[in-house]
Protein backbone atom coordinates (compact mmCIF):
# COMPACT_ATOMS: atom_id res chain seq x y z
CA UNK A 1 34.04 -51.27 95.88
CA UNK A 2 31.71 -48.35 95.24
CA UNK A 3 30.82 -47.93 91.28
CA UNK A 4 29.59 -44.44 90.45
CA UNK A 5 28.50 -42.29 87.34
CA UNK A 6 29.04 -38.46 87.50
CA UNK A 7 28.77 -35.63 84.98
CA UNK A 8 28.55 -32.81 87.37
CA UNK A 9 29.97 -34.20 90.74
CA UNK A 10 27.15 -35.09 93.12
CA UNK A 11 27.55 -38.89 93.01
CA UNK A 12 31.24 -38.48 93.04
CA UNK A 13 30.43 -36.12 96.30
CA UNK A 14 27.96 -39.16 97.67
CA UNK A 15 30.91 -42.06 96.80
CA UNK A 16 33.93 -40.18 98.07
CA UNK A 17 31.93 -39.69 101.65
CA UNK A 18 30.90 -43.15 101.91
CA UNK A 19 33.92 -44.42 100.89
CA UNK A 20 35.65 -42.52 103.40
CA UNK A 21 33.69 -43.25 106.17
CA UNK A 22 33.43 -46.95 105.73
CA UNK A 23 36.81 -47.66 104.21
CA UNK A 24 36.27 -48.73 100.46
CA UNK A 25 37.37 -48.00 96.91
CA UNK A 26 35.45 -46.01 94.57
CA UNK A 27 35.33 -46.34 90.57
CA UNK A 28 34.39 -44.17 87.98
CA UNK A 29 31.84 -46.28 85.55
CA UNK A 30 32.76 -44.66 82.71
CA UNK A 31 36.65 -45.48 83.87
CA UNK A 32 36.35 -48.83 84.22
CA UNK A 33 34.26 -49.39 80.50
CA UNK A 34 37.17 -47.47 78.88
CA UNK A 35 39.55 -50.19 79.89
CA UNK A 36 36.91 -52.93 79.79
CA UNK A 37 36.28 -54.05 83.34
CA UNK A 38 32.90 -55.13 84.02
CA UNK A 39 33.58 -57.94 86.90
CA UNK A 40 33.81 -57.36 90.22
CA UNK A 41 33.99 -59.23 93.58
CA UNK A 42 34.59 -57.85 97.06
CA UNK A 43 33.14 -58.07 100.51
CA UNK A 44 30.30 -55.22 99.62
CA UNK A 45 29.67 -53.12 96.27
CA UNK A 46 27.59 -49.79 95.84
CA UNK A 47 26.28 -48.31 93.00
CA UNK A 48 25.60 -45.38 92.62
CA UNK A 49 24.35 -43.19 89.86
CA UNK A 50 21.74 -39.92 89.23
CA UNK A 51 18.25 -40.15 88.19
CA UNK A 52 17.36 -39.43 84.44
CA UNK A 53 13.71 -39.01 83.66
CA UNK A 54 12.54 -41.28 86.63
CA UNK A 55 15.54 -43.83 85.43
CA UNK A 56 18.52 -44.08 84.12
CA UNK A 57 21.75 -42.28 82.36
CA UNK A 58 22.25 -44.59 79.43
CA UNK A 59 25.62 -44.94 79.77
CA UNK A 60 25.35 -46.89 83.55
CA UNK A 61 22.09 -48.22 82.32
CA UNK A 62 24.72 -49.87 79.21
CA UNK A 63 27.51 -50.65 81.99
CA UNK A 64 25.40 -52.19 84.23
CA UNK A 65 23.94 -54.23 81.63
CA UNK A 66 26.99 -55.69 80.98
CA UNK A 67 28.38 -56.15 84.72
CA UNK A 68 29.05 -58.94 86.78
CA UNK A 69 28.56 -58.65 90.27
CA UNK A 70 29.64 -61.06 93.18
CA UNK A 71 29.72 -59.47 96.60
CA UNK A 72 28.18 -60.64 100.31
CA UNK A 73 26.42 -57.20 99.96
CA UNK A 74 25.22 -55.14 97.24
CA UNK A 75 23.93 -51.43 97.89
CA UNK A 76 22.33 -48.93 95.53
CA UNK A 77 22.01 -45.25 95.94
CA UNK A 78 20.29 -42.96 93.26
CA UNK A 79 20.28 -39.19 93.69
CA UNK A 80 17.64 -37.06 92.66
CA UNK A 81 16.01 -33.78 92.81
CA UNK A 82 12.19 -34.34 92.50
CA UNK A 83 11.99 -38.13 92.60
CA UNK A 84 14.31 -41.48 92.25
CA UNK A 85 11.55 -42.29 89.87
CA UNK A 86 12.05 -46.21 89.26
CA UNK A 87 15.89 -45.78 89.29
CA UNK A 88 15.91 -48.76 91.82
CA UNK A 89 13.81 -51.11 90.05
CA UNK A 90 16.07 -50.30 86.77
CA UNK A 91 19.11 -51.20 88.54
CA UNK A 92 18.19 -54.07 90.36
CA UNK A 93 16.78 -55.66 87.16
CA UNK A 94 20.11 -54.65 85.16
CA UNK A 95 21.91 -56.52 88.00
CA UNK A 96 19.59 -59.81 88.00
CA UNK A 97 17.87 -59.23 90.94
CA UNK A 98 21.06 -59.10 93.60
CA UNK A 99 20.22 -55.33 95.12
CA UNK A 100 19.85 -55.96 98.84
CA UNK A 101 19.85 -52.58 99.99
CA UNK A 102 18.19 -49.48 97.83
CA UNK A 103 18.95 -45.60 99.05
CA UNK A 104 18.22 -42.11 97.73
CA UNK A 105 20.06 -38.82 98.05
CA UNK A 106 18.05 -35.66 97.60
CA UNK A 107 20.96 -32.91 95.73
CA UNK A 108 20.88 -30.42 93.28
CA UNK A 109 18.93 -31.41 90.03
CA UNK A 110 21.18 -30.49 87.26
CA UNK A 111 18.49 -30.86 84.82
CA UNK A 112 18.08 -27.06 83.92
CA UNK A 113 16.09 -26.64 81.30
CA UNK A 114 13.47 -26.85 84.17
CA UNK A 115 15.24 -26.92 87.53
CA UNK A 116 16.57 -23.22 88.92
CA UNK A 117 20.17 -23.53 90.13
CA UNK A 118 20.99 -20.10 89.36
CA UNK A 119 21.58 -19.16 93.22
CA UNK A 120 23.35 -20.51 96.24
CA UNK A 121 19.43 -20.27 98.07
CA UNK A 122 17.64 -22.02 94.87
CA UNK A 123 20.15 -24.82 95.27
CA UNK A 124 19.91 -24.99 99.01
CA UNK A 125 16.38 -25.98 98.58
CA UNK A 126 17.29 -29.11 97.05
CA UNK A 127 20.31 -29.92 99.30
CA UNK A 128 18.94 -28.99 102.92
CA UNK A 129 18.75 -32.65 103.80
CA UNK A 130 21.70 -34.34 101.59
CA UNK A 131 24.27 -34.28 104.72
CA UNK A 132 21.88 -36.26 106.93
CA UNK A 133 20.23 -38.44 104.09
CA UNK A 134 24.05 -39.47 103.43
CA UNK A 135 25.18 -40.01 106.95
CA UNK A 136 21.78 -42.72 107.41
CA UNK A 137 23.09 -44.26 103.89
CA UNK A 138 26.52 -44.73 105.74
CA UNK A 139 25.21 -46.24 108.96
CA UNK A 140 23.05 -48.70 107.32
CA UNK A 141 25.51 -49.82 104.99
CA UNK A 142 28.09 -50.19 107.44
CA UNK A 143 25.13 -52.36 109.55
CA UNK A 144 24.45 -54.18 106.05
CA UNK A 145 20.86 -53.36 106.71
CA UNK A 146 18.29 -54.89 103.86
CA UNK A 147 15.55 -53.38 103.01
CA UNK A 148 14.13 -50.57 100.19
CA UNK A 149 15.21 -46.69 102.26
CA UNK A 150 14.13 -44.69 98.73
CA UNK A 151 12.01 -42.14 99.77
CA UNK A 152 10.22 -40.49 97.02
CA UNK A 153 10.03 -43.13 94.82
CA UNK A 154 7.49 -43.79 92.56
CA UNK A 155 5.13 -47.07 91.36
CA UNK A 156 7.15 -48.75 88.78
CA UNK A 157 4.47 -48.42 85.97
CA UNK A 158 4.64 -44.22 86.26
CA UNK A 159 8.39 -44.23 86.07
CA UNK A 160 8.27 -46.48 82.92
CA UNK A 161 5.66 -44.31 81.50
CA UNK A 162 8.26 -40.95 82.39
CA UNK A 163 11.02 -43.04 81.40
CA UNK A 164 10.13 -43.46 78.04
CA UNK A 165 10.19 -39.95 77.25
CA UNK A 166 13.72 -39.84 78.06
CA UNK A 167 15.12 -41.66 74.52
CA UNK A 168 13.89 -38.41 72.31
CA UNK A 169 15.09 -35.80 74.83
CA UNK A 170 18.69 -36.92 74.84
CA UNK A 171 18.74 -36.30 71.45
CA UNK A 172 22.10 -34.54 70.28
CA UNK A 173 20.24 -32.11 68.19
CA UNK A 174 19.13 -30.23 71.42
CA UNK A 175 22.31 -29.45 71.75
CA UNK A 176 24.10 -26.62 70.47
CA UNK A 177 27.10 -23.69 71.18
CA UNK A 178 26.66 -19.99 71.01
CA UNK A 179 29.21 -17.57 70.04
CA UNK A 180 30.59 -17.30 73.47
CA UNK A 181 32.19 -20.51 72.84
CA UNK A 182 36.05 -20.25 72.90
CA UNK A 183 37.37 -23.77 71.33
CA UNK A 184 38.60 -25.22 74.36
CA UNK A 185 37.51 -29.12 73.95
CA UNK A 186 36.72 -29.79 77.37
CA UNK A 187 33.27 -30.88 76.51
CA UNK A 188 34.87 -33.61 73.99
CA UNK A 189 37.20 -34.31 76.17
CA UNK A 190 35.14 -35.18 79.57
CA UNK A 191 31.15 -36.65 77.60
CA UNK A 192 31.11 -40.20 78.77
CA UNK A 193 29.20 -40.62 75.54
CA UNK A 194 31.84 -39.63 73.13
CA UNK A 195 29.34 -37.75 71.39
CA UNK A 196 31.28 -34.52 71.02
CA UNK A 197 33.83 -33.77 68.63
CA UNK A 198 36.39 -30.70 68.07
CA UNK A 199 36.22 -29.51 64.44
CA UNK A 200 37.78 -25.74 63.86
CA UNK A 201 37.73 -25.48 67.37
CA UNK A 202 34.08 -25.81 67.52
CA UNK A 203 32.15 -28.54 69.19
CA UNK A 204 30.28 -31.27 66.88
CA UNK A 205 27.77 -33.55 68.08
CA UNK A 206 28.69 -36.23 65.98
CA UNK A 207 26.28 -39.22 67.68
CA UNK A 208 22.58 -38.60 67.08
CA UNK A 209 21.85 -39.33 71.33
CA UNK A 210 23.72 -38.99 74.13
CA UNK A 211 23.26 -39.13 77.59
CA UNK A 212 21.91 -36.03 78.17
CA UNK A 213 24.08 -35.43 81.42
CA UNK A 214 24.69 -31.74 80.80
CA UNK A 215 28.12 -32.55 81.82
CA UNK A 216 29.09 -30.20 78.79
CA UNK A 217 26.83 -27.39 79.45
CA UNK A 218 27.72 -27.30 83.02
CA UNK A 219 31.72 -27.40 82.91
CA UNK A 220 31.92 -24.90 79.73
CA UNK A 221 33.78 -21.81 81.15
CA UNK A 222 31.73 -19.63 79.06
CA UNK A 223 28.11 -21.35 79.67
CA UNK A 224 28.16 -21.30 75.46
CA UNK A 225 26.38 -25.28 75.78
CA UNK A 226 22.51 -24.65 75.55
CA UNK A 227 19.58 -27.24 75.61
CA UNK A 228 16.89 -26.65 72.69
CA UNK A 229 16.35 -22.47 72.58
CA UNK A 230 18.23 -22.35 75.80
CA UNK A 231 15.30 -20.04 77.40
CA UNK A 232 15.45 -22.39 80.56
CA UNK A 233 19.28 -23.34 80.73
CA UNK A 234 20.21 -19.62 80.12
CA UNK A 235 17.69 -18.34 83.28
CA UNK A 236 18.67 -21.69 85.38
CA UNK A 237 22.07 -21.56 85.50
CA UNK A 238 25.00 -23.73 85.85
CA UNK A 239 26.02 -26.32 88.90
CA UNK A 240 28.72 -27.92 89.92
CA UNK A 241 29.48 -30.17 93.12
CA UNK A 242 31.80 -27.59 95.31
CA UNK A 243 33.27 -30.86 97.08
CA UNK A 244 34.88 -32.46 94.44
CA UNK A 245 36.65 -32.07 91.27
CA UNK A 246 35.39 -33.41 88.14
C-alpha cells in the first residue's frame, strides 16, 4: 500500500511508478480521510507526500496524525525542489517512530511565488535527476533496504525554525481571483482543504488557512488564482505533472 498527497501531480507521478514497478496499491490521502480510513496493514507501506516550508502539507501532516500503521516495512519518500527540509523527521514522528526507510525525489517546485516554472528548460532544471532518483527509490524498496537515502536534507532544528513560518503563509487571505476567472468550481471542487466555496460563480475562501498547495492556482484554466499581489505567480507560471491526471 503506497499512501500519497498530491495537488499538482508529482507524488501521484512518484506513487504510480513505484507502484507499478513493484506491484502495490496506491491511495489518495485525502481519499481515504473522506471516507474515514486511517488503518492500514500490508506486507510494506509508503508514504509519500511534497515538502511545504522544510515540512509538511497540513492536511497529511493531520492524516498522518491520525493513522495507524502495521506493516513488515514502512518507506517514506518526500519530494522537493530546494530541500526535503525536515519532512522525514515530521513524518516519522507523526508515525511513532516506525519509518525504516526515508527517500527524496528532486521535481518541479510548485511553490511559485518564488520558484520559475514558466518554461519547459526552467522546469528541467529541477527534474534532470527525478527518473534516476526514482528508479534507486524502487530498487531499494524492493531490497527493503534501511537506512536514511534523503539527500538534501537539512538539521532538524533549521527546518523547525523554516517550518514555523509556514502557519501564516497558508493563510487564505493570500489568496484571491482576478477577472479572468470564469465560474467553473474546479478549485472548490478538487482543495483537499475544503477551503473554497462557489458563491455567484465566484470562488470564496471561506476557511481562514489552508494548505497552501496551489492546487487551485495551478489547475484554473484561466491562471485567474494568484498568491498575495501575484507579481511572482503571474511571472512563474503554472505546472502540472504531464504523467498523470489529477
Amino acid at each position: 500500500m503506497i499512501l500519497y498527497f498530491s495537488a499538482t501531480g508529482n507524488c501521484r507521478y512518484v506513487a504510480e511508478r513505484i507502484a507499478q514497478a513493484n506491484d502495490d496499491e496506491i491511495l489518495s490521502m485525502t481519499e481515504a480521510a473522506e471516507i474515514g480510513r486511517y488503518s492500514f496493514e500490508a506486507d510494506t507501506v509508503g508514504i509519500i507526500t511534497p515538502t511545504y516550508f522544510w515540512g509538511l502539507p497540513s492536511v497529511v501532516k493531520e492524516f498522518l496524525s491520525k493513522v495507524e500503521i502495521k506493516a513488515g516495512y514502512i518507506w517514506f519518500i518526500a519530494t522537493y525542489g530546494t530541500t526535503p527540509g525536515g519532512s522525514g523527521y515530521f513524518t516519522d514522528k507523526c508515525i511513532g517512530g516506525k519509518t525504516d526507510a526515508f527517500f527524496s525525489v528532486k521535481m518541479a517546485d510548485t511553490w511559485t511565488v518564488w520558484f520559475d516554472l514558466s518554461t519547459p528548460e526552467a522546469v528541467g532544471k529541477f527534474t534532470k535527476n527525478t527518473e534516476t532518483e526514482i528508479n534507486d527509490a524502487i530498487t531499494r524498496i524492493r531490497n527493503r533496504e534501511r537506512g536514511n537515502f534523503m539527500k538534501n536534507k537539512v538539521p532538524v532544528f533549521s527546518a523547525k525554525i523554516a517550518y514555523s513560518t509556514y502557519d501564516s503563509a497558508r493563510a487564505t487571505k493570500n489568496l484571491s481571483a482576478d477577472e479572468n476567472c470564469i465560474g467553473c468550481g474546479l478549485c472548490a471542487a478538487k482543495c483537499p482543504a475544503g477551503a473554497i466555496e462557489m458563491h455567484d460563480k465566484r470562488p470564496v475562501w471561506v476557511k481562514d488557512k489552508c494548505a497552501m498547495c496551489f492546487g487551485c492556482l495551478h489547475r484554473c484554466p484561466k491562471f485567474s488564482i494568484q498568491y498575495g499581489s501575484g507579481k511572482g505567480t503571474r511571472k512563474h507560471g503554472q505546472y502540472l505533472n504531464p504523467n498523470v491526471k489529477i
